[in-house]
N, C-alpha and C. Protein backbone atom coordinates (compact mmCIF):
# COMPACT_ATOMS: atom_id res chain seq x y z
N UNK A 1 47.69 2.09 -22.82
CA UNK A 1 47.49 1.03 -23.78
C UNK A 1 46.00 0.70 -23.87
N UNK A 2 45.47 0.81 -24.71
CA UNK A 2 43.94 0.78 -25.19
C UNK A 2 44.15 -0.94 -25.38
N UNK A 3 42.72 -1.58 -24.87
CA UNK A 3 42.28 -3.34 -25.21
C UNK A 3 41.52 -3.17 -26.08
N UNK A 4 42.06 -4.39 -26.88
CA UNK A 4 40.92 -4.34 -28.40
C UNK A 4 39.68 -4.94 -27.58
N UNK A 5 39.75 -5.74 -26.94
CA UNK A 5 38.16 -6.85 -26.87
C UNK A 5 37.53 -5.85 -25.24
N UNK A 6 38.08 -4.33 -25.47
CA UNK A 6 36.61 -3.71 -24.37
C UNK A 6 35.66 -3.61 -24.38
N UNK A 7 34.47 -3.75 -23.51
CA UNK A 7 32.99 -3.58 -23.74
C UNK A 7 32.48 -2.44 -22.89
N UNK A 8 31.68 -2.13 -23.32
CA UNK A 8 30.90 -1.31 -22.61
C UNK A 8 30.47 -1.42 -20.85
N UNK A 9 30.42 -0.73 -20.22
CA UNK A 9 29.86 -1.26 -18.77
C UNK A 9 28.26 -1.24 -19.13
N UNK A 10 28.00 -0.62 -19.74
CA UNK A 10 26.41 -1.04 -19.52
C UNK A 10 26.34 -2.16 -20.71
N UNK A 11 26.75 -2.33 -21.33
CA UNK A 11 26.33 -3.91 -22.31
C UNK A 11 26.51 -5.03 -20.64
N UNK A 12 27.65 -4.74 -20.06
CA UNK A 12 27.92 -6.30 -19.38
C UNK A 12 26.89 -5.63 -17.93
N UNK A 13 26.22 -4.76 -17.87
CA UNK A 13 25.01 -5.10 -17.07
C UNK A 13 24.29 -5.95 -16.98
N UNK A 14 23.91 -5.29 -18.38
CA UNK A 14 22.85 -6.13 -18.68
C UNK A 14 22.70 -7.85 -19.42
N UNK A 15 24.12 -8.24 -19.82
CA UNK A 15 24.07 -9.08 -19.80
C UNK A 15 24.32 -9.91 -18.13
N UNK A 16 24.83 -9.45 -17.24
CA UNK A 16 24.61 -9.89 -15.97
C UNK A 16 23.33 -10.00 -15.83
N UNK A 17 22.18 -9.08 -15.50
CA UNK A 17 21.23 -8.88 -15.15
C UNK A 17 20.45 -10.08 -15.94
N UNK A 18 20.49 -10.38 -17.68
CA UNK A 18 20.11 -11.11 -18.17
C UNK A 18 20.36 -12.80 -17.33
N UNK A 19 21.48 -12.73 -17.36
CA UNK A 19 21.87 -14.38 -16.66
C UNK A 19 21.50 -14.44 -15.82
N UNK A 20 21.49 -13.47 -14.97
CA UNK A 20 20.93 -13.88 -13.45
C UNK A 20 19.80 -13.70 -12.86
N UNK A 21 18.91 -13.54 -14.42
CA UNK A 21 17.34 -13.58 -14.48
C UNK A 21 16.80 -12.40 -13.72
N UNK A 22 17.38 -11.41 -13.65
CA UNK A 22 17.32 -10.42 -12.83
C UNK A 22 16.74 -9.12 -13.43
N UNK A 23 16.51 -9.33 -14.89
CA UNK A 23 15.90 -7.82 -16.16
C UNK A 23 14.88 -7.63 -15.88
N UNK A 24 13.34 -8.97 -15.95
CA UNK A 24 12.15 -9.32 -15.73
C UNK A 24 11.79 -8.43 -14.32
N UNK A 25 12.35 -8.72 -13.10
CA UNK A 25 11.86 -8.09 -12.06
C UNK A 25 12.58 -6.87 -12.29
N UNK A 26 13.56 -6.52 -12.48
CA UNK A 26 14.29 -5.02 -12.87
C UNK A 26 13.13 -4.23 -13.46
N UNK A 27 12.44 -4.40 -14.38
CA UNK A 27 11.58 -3.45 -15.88
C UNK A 27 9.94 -3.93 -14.62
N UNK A 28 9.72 -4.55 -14.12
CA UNK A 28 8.50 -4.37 -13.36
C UNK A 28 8.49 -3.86 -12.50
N UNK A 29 9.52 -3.32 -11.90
CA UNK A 29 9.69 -2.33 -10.77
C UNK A 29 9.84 -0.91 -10.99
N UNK A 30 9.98 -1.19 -12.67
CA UNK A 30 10.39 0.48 -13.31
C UNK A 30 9.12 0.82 -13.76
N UNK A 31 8.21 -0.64 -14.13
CA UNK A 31 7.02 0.06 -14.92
C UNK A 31 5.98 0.38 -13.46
N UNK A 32 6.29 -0.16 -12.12
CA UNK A 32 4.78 0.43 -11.28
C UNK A 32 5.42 1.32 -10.77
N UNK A 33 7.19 1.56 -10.88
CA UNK A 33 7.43 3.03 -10.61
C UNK A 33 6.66 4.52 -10.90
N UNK A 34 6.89 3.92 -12.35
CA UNK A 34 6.55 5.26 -13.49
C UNK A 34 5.03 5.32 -13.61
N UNK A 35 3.90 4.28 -13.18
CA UNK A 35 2.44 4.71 -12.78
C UNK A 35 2.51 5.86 -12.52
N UNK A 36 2.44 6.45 -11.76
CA UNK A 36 2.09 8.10 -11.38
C UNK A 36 2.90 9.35 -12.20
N UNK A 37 3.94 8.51 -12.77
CA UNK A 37 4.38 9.83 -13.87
C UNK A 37 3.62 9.50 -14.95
N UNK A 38 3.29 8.38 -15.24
CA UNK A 38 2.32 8.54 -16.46
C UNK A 38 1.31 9.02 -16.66
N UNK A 39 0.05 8.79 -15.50
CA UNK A 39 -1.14 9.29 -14.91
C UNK A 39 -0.98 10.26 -14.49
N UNK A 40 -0.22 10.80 -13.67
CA UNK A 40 -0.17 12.18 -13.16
C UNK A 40 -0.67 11.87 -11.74
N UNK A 41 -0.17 12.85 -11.01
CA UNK A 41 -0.57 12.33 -9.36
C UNK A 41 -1.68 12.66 -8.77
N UNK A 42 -2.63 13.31 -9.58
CA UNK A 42 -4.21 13.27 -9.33
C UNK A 42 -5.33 12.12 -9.27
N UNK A 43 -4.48 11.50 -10.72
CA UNK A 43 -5.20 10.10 -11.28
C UNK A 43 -4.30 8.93 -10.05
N UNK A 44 -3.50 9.25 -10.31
CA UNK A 44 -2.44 7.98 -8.92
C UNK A 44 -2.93 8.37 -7.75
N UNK A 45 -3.31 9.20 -7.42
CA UNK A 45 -3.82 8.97 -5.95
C UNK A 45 -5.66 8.34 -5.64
N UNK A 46 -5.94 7.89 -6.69
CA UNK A 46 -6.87 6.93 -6.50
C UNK A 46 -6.55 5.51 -6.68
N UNK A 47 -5.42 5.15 -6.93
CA UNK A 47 -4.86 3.38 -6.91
C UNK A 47 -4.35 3.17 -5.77
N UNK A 48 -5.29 2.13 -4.69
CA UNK A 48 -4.95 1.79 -3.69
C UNK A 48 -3.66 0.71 -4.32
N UNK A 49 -3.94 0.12 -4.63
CA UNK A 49 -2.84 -1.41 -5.24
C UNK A 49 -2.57 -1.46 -6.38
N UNK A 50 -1.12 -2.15 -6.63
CA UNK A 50 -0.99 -2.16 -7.85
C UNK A 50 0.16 -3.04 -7.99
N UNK A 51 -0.16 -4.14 -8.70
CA UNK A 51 1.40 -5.28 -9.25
C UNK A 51 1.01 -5.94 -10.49
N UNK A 52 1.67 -6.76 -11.01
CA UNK A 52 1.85 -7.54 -11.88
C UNK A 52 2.00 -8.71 -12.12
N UNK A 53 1.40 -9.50 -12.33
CA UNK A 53 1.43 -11.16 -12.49
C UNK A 53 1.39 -11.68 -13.89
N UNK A 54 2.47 -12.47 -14.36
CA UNK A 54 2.26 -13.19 -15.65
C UNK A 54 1.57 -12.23 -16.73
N UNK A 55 2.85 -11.16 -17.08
CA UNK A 55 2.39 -9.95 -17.98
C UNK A 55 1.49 -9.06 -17.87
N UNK A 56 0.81 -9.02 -16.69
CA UNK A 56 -0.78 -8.36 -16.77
C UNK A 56 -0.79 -7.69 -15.27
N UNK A 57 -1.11 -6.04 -15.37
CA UNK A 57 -0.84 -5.43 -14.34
C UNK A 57 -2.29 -5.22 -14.18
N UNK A 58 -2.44 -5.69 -12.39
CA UNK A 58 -3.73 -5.05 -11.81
C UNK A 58 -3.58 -4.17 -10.95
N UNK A 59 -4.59 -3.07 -11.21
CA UNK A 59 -4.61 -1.85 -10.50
C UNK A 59 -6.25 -2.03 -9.91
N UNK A 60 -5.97 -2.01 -8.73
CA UNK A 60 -7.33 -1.43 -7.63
C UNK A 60 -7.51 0.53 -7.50
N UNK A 61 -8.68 0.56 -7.89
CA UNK A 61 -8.78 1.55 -8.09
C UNK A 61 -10.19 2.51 -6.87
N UNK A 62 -9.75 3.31 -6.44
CA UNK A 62 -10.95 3.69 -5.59
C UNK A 62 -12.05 4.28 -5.89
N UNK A 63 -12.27 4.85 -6.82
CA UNK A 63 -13.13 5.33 -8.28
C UNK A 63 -13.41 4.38 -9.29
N UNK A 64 -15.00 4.59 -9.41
CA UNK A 64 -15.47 3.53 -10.62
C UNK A 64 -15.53 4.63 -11.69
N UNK A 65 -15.36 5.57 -11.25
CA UNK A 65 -15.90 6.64 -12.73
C UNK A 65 -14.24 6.69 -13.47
N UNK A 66 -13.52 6.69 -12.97
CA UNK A 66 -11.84 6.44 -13.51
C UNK A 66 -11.56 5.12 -13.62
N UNK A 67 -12.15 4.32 -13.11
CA UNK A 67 -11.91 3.23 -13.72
C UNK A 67 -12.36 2.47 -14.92
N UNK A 68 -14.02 3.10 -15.19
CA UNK A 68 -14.29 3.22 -16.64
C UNK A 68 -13.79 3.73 -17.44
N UNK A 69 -13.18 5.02 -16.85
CA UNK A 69 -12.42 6.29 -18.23
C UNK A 69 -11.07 5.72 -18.52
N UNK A 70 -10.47 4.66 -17.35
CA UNK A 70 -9.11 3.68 -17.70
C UNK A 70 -9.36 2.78 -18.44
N UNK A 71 -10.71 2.06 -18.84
CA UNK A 71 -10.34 1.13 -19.28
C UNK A 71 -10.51 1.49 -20.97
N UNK A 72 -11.20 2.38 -21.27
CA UNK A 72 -11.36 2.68 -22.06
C UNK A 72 -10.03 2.96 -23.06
N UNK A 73 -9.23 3.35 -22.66
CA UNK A 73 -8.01 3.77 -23.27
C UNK A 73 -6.74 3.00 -22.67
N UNK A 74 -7.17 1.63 -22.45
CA UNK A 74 -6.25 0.83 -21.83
C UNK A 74 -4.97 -0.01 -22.44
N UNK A 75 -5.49 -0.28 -23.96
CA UNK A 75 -4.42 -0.35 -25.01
C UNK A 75 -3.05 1.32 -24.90
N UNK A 76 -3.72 2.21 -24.79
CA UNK A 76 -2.92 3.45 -25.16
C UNK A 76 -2.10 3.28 -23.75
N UNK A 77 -2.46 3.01 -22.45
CA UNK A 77 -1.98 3.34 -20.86
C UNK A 77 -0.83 2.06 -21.06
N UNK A 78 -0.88 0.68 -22.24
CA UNK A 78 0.12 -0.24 -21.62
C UNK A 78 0.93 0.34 -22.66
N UNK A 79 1.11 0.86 -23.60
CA UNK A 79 1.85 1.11 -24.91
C UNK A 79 2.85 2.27 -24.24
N UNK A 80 2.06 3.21 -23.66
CA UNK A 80 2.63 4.45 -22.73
C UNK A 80 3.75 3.92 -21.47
N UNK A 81 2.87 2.89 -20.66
CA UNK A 81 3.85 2.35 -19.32
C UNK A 81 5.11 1.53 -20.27
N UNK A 82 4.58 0.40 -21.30
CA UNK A 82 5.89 -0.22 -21.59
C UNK A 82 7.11 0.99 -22.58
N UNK A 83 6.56 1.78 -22.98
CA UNK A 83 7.57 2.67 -23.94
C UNK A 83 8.38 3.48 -22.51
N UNK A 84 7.76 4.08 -21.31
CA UNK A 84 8.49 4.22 -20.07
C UNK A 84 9.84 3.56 -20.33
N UNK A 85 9.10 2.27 -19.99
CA UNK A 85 10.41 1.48 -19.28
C UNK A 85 11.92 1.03 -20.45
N UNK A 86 10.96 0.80 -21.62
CA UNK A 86 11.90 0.51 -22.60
C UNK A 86 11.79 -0.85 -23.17
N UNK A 87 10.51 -1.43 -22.35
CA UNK A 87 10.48 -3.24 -22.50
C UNK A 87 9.20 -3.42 -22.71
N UNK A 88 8.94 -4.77 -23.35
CA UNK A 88 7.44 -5.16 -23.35
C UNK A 88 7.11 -5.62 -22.32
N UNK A 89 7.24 -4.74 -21.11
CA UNK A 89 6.52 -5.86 -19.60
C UNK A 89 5.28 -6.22 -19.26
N UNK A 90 4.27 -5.14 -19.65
CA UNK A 90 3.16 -6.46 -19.26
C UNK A 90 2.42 -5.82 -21.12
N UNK A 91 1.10 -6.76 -20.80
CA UNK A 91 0.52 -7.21 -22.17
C UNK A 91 -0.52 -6.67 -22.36
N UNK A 92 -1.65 -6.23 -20.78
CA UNK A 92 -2.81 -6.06 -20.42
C UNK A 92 -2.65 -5.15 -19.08
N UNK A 93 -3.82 -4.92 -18.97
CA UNK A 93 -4.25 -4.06 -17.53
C UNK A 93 -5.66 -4.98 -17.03
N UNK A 94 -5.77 -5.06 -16.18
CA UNK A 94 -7.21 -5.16 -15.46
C UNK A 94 -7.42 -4.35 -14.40
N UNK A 95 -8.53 -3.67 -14.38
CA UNK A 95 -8.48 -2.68 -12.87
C UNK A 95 -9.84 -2.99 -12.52
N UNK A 96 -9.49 -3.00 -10.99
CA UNK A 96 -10.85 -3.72 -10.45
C UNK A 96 -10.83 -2.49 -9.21
């Protein structure tokens, strides 16, 4: 016997995940995941640190010469990390 009012299991994930305020840290753990698949693990193995505060991910970087050539194209690196994840998670980069 088929139910008319079934849903999807992944719709009521994510509406769990939604209520229980739980998406926000979910998609920021996916976006400093996917750092090194985006960069590639040549460029990632010069980021000592790396998190996110109030939309805006800072990356410590051990290279100033990559950290100029990051910032330069730093609009393109958040457009790249948020299309990753699937969300608008952060807004900005700063790398120090």
């Amino acid at each position: 016997m088929k139910r008319k009012n079934a849903e999807h299991i992944g719709q009521l994930i994510q509406q769990y995940l939604r209520r229980e305020c739980l998406e926000t840290p979910l998609n920021e753990q996916r976006l400093l995941a996917s750092w090194s698949e985006v960069l590639g693990p040549a460029m990632a193995a010069y980021t000592r640190e790396i998190y996110i505060r109030n939309q805006v991910l800072y990356v410590h970087l051990s290279s100033a010469v990559l950290r100029q050539e990051l910032m330069m194209g730093r609009e393109m690196l958040v457009r790249s990390l948020n299309r990753k994840v699937g969300a608008t998670v952060i807004t900005d980069i700063v790398f120090r």
